[in-house]
Protein backbone atom coordinates (compact mmCIF):
# COMPACT_ATOMS: atom_id res chain seq x y z
CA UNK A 1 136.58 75.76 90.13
CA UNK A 2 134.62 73.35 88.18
CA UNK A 3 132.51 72.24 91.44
CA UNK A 4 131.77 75.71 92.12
CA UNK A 5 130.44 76.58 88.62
CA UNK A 6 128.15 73.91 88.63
CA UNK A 7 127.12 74.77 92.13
CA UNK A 8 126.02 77.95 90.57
CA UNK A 9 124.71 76.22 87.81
CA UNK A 10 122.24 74.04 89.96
CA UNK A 11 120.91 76.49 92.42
CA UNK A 12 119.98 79.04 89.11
CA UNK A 13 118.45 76.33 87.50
CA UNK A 14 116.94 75.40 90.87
CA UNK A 15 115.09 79.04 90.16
CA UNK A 16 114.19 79.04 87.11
CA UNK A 17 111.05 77.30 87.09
CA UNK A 18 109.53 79.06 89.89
CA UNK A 19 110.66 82.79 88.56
CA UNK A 20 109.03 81.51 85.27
CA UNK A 21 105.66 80.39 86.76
CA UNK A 22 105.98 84.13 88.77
CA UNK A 23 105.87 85.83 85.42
CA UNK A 24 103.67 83.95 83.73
CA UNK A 25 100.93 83.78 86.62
CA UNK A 26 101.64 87.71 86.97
CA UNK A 27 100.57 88.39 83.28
CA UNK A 28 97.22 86.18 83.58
CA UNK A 29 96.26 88.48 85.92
CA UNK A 30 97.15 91.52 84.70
CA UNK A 31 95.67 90.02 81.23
CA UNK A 32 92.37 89.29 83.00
CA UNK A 33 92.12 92.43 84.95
CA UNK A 34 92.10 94.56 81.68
CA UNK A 35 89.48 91.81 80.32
CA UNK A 36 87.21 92.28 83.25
CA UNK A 37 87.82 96.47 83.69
CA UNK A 38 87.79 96.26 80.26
CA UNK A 39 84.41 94.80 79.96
CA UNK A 40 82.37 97.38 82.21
CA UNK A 41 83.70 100.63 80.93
CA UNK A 42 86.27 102.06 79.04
CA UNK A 43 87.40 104.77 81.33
CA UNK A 44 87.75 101.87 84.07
CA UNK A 45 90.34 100.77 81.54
CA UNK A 46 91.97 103.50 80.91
CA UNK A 47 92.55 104.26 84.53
CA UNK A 48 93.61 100.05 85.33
CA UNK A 49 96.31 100.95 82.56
CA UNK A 50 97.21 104.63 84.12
CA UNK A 51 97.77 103.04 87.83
CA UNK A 52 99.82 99.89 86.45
CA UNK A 53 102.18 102.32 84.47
CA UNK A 54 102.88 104.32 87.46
CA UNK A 55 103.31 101.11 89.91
CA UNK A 56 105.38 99.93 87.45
CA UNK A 57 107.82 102.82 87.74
CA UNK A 58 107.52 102.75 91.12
CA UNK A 59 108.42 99.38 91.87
CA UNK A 60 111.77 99.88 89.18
CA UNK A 61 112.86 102.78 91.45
CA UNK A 62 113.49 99.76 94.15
C-alpha cells in the first residue's frame, strides 16, 4: 500500500511543474494580449474580453 501511494505521489509531483509553467505561460499571454488590444482601442478590448469569456465557457462545457 505504501509503494503504491508514493507511486502516486511521484508521478503527481512528476506534473506539477509542467501544469504550473502551463498556467503561468497561459496568463502572460492573455495578460499581454489585453496590453497590446488594449493599447490600440478600447472597443478592441472590450471585444478580446467578450470572446475570452465565452471560450472560456466553452472550453468548461468539455
Amino acid at each position: 500500500m505504501k509503494k503504491i501511494k508514493n507511486k502516486y505521489v511521484k508521478t503527481i509531483n512528476s506534473l506539477a511543474f509542467p501544469i504550473l509553467m502551463n498556467y503561468l505561460i497561459s496568463s502572460i499571454f492573455e495578460i499581454m494580449d489585453k496590453v497590446i488590444v488594449g493599447h490600440y482601442s478600447t472597443e478592441g478590448f472590450a471585444g478580446v474580453e467578450i470572446l475570452r469569456s465565452a471560450c472560456s465557457s466553452l472550453l468548461k462545457l468539455y
